[in-house]
PDB file of N, CA and C in Angstrom:
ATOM      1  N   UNK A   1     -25.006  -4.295  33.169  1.00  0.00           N
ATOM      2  CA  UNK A   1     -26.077  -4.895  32.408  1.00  0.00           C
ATOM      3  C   UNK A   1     -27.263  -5.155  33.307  1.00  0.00           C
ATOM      4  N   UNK A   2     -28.499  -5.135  32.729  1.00  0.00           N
ATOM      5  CA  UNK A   2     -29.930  -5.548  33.363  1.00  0.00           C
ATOM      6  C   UNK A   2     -30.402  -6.801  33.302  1.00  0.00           C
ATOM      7  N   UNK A   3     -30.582  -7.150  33.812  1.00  0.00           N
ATOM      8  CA  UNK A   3     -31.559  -8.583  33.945  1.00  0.00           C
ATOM      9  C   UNK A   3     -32.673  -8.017  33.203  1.00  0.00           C
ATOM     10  N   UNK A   4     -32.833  -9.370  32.247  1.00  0.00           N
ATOM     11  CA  UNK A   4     -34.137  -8.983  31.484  1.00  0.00           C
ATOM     12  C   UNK A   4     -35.602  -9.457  32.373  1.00  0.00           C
ATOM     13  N   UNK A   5     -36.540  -8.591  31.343  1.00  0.00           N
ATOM     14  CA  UNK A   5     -38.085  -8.437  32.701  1.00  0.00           C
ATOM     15  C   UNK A   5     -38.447  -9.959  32.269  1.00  0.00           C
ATOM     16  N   UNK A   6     -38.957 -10.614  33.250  1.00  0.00           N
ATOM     17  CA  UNK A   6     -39.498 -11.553  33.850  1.00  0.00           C
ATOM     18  C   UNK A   6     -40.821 -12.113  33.654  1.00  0.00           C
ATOM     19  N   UNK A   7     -41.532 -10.866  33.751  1.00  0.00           N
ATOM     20  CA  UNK A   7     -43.070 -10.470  33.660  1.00  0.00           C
ATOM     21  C   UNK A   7     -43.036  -9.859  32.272  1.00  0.00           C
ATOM     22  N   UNK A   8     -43.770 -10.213  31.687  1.00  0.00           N
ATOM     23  CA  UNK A   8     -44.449 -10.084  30.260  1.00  0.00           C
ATOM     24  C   UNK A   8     -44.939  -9.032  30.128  1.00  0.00           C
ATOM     25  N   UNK A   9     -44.955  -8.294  29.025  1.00  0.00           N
ATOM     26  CA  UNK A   9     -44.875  -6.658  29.302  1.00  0.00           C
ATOM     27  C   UNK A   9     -47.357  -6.814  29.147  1.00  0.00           C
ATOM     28  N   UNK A  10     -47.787  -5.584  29.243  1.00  0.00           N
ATOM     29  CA  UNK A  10     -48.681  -5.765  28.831  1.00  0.00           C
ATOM     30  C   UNK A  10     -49.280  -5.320  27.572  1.00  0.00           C
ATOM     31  N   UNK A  11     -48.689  -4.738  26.710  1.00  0.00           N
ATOM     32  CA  UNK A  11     -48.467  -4.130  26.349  1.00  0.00           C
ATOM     33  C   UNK A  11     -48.153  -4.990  24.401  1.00  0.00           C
ATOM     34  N   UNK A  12     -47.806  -6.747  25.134  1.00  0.00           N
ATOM     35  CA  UNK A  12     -47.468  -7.205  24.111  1.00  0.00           C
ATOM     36  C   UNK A  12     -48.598  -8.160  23.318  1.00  0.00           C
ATOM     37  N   UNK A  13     -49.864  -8.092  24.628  1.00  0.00           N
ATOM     38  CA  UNK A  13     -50.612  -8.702  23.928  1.00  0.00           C
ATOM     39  C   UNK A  13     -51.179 -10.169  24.779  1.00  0.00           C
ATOM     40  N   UNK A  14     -49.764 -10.661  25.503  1.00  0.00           N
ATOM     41  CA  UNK A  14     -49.587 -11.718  26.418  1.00  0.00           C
ATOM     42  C   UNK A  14     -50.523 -11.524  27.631  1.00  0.00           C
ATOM     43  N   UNK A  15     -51.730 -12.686  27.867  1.00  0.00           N
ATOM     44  CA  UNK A  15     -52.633 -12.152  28.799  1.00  0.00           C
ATOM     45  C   UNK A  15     -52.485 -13.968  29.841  1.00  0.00           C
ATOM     46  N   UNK A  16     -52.047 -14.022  31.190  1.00  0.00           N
ATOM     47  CA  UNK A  16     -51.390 -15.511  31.491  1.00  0.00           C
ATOM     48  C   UNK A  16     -53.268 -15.478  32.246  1.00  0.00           C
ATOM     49  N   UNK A  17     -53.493 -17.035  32.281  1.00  0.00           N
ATOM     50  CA  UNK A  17     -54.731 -17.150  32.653  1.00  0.00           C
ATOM     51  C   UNK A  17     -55.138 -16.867  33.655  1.00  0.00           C
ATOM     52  N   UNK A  18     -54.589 -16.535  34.768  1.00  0.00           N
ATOM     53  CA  UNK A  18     -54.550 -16.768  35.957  1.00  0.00           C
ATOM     54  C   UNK A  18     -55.171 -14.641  36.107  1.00  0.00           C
ATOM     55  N   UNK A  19     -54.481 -14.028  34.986  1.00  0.00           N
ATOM     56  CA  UNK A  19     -55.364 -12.269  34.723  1.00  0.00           C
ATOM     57  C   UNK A  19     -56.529 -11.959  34.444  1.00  0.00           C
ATOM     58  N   UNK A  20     -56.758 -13.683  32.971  1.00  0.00           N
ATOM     59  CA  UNK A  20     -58.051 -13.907  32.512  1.00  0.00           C
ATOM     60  C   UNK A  20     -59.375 -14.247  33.490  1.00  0.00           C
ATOM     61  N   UNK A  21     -59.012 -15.241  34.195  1.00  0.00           N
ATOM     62  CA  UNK A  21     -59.649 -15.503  35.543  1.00  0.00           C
ATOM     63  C   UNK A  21     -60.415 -14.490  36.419  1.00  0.00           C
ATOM     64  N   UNK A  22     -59.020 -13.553  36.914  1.00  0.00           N
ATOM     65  CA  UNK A  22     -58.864 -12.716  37.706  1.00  0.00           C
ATOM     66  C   UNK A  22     -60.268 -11.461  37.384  1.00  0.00           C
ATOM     67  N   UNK A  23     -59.650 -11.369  36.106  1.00  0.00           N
ATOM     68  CA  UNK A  23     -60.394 -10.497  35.564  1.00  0.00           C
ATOM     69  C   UNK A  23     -62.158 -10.795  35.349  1.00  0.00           C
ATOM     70  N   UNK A  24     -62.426 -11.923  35.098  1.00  0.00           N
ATOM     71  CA  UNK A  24     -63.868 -12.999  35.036  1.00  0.00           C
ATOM     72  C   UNK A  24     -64.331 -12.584  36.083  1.00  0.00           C
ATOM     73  N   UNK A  25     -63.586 -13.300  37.449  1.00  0.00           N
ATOM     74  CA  UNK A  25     -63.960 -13.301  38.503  1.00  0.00           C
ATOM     75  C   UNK A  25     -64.759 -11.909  38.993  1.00  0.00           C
ATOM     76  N   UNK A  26     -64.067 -10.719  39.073  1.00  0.00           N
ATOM     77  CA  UNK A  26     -63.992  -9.485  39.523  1.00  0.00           C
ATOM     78  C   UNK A  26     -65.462  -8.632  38.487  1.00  0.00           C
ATOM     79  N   UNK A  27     -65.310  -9.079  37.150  1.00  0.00           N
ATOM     80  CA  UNK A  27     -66.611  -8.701  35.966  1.00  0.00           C
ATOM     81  C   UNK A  27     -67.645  -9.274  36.177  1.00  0.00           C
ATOM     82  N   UNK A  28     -67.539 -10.474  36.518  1.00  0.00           N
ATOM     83  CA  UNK A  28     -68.305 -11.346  36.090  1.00  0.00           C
ATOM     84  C   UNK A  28     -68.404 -12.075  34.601  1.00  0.00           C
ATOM     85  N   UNK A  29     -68.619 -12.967  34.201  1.00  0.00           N
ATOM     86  CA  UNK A  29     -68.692 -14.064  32.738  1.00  0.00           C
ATOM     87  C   UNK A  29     -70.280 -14.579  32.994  1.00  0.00           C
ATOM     88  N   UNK A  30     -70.743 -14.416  31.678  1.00  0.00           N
ATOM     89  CA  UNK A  30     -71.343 -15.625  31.413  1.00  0.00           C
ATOM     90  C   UNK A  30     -71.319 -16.330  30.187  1.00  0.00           C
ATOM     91  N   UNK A  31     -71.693 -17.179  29.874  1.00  0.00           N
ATOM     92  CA  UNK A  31     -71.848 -18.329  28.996  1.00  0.00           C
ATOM     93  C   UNK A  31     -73.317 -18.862  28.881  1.00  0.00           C
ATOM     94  N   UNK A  32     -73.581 -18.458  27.543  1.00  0.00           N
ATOM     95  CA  UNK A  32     -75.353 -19.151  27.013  1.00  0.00           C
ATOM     96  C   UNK A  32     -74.869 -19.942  25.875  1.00  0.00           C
ATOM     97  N   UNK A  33     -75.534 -20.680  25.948  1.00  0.00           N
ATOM     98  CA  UNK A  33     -75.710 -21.583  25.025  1.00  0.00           C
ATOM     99  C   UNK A  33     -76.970 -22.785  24.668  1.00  0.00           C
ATOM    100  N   UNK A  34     -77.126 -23.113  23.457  1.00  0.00           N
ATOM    101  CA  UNK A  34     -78.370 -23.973  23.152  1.00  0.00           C
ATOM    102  C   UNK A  34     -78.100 -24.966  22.040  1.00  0.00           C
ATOM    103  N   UNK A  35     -78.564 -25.939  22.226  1.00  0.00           N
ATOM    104  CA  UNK A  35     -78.219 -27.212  21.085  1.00  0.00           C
ATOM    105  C   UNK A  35     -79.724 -27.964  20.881  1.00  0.00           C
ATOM    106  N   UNK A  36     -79.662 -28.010  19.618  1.00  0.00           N
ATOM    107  CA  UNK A  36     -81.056 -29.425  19.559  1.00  0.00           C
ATOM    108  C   UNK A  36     -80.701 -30.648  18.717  1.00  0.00           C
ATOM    109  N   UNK A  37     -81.146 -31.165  19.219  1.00  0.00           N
ATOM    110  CA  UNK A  37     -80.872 -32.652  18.478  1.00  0.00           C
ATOM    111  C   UNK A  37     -81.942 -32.948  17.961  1.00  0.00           C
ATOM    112  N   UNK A  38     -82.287 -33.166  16.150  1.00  0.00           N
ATOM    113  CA  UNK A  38     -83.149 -33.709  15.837  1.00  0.00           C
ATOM    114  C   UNK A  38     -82.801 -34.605  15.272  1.00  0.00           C
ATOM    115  N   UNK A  39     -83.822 -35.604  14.650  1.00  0.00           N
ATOM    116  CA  UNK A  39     -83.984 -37.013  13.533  1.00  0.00           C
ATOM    117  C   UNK A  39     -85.054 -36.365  12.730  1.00  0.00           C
ATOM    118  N   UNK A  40     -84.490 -36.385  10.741  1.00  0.00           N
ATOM    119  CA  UNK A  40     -85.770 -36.248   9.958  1.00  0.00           C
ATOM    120  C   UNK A  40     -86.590 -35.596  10.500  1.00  0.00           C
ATOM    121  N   UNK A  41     -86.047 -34.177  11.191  1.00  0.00           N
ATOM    122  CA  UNK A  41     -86.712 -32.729  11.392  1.00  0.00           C
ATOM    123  C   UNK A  41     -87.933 -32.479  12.957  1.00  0.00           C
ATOM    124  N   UNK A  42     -87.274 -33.674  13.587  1.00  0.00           N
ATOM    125  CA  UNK A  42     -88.320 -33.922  14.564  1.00  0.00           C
ATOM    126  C   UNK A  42     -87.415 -33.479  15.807  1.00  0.00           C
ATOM    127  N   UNK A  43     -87.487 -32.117  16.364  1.00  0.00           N
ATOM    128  CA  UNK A  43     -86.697 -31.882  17.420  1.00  0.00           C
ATOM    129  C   UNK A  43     -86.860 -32.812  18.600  1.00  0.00           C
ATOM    130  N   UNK A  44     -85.785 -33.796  19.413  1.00  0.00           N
ATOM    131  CA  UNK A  44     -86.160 -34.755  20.022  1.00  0.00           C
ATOM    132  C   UNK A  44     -85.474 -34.130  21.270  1.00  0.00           C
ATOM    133  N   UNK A  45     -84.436 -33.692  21.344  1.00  0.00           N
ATOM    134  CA  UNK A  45     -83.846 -32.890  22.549  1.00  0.00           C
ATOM    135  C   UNK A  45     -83.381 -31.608  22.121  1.00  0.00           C
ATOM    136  N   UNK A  46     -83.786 -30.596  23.285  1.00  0.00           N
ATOM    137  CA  UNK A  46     -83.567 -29.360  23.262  1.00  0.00           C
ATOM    138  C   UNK A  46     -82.637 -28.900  24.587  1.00  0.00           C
ATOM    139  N   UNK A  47     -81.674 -28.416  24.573  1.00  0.00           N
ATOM    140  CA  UNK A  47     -80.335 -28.316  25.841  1.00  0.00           C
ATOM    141  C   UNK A  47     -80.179 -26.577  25.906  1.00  0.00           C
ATOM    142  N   UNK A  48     -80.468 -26.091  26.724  1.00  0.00           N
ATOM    143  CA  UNK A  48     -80.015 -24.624  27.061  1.00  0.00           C
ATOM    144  C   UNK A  48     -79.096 -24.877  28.188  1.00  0.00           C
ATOM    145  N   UNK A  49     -78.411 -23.510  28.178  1.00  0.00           N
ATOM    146  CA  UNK A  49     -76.888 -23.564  29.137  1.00  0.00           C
ATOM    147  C   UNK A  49     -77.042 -21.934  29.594  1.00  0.00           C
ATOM    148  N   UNK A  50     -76.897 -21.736  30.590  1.00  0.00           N
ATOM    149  CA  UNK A  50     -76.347 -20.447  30.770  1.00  0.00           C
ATOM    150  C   UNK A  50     -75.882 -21.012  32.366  1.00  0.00           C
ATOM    151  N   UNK A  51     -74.722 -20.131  32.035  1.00  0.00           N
ATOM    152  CA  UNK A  51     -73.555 -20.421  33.245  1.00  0.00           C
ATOM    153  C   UNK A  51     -73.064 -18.490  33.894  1.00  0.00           C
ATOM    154  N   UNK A  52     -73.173 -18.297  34.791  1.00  0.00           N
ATOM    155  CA  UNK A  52     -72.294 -17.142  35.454  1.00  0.00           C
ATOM    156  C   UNK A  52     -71.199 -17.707  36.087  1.00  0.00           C
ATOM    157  N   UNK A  53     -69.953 -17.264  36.128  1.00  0.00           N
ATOM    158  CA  UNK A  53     -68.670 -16.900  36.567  1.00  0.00           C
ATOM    159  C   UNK A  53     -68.885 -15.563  37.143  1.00  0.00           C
ATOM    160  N   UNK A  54     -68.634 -15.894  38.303  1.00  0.00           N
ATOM    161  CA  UNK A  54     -68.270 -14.599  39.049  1.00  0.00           C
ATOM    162  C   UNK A  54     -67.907 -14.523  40.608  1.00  0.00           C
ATOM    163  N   UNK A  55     -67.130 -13.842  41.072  1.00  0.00           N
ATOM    164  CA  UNK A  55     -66.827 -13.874  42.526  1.00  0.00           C
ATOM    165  C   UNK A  55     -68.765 -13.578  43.544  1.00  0.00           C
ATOM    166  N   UNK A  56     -68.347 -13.608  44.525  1.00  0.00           N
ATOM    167  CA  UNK A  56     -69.182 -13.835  45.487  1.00  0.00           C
ATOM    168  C   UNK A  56     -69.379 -12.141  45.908  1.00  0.00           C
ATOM    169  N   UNK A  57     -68.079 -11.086  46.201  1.00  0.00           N
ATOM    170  CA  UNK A  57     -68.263  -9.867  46.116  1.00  0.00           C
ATOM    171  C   UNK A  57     -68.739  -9.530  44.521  1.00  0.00           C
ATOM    172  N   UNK A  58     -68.738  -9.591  43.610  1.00  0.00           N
ATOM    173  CA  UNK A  58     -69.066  -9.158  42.006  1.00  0.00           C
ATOM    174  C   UNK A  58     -71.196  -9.572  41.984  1.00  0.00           C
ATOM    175  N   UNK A  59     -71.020 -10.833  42.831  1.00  0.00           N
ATOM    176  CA  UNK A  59     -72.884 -11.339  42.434  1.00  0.00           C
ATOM    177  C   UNK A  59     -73.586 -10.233  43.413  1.00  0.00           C
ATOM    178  N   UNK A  60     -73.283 -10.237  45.090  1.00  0.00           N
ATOM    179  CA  UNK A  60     -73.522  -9.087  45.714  1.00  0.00           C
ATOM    180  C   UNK A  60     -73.552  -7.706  44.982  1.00  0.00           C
ATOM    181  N   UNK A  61     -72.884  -7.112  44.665  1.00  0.00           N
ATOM    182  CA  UNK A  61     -72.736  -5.577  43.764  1.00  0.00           C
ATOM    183  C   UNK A  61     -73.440  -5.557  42.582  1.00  0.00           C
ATOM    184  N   UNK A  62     -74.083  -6.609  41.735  1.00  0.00           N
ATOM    185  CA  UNK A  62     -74.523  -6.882  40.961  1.00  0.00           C
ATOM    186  C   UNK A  62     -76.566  -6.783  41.519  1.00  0.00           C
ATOM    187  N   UNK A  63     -76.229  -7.809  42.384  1.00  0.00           N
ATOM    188  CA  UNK A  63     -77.681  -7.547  42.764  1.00  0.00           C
ATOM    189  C   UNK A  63     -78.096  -6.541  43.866  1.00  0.00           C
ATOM    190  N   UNK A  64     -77.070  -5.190  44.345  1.00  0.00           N
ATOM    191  CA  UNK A  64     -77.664  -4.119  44.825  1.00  0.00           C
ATOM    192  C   UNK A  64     -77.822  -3.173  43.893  1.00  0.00           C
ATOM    193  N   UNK A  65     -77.090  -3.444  42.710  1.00  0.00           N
ATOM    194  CA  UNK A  65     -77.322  -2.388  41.763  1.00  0.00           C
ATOM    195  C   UNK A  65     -78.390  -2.520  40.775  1.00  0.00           C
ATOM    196  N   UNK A  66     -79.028  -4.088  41.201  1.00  0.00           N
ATOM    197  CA  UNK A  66     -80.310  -4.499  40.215  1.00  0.00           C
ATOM    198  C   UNK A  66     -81.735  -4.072  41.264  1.00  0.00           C
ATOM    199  N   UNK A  67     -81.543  -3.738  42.440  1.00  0.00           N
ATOM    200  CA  UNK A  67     -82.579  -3.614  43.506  1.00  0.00           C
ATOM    201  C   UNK A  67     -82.383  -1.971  43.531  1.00  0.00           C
ATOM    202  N   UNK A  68     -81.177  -1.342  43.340  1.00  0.00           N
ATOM    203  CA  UNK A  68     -81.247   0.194  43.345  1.00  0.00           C
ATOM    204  C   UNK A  68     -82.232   1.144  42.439  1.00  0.00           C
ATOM    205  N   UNK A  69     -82.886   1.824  42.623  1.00  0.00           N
ATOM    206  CA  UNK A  69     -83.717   2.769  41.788  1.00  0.00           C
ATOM    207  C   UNK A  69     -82.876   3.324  40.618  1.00  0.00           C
ATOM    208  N   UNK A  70     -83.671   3.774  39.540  1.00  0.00           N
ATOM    209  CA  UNK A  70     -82.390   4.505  38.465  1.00  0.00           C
ATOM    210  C   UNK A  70     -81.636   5.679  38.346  1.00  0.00           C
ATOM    211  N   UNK A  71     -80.704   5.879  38.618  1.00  0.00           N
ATOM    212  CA  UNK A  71     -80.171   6.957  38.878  1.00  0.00           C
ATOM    213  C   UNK A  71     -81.073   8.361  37.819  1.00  0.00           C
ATOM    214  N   UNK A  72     -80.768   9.268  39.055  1.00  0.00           N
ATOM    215  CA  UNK A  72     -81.665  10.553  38.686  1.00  0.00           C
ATOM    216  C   UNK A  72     -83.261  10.454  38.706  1.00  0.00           C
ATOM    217  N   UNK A  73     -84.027   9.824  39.076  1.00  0.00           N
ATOM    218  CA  UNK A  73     -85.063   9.296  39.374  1.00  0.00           C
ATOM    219  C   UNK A  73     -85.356   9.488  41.084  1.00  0.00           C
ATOM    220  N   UNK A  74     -86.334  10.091  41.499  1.00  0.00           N
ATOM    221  CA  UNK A  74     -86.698  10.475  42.947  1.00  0.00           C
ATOM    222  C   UNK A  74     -88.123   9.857  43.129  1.00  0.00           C
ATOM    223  N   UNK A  75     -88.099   8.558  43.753  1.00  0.00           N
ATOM    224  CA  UNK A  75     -89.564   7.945  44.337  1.00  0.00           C
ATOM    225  C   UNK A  75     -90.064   7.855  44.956  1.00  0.00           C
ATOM    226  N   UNK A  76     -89.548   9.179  45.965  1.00  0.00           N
ATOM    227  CA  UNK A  76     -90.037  10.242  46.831  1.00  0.00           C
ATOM    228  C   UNK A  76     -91.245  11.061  46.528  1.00  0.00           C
ATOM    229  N   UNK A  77     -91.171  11.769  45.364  1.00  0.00           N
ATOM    230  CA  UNK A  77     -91.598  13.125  44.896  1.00  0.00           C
ATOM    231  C   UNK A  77     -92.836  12.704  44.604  1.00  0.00           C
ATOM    232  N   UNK A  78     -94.256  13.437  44.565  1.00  0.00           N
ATOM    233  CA  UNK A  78     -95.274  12.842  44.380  1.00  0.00           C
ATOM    234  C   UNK A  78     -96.176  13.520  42.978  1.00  0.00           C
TER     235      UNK A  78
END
């Protein structure tokens, strides 16, 4: 007989947070968000949010590929 698997197949759907994370980290996440608070239509506070998640190698690769020229593009050629 086998010992049954241990590890959660992937296959089933089961994602443990620690993949979710993993996975954030390595993509990058962000999160926007905005709220207002009014009284009798008078916007009194306005709250924006934007949050990045992301590793420290993922923000690097992110911003050489925002400073890189566009691929197939030569700004050489005159």
């Amino acid at each position: 007989m086998s010992e049954p698997d241990l590890i959660p197949s992937r296959t089933t759907g089961e994602i443990a947070v620690a993949d979710l994370l993993d996975r954030a980290l390595h993509k990058g996440l962000v999160l926007w968000g905005e709220a207002t608070i009014s009284v009798a239509g008078v916007d009194l506070v306005y709250l924006g949010l934007k949050i990045l998640l992301a590793s420290t190698d993922t923000v690097d690769r992110m911003r050489e590929a925002a400073a890189a020229p566009p691929a197939g593009r030569n700004l050489h050629a005159g």
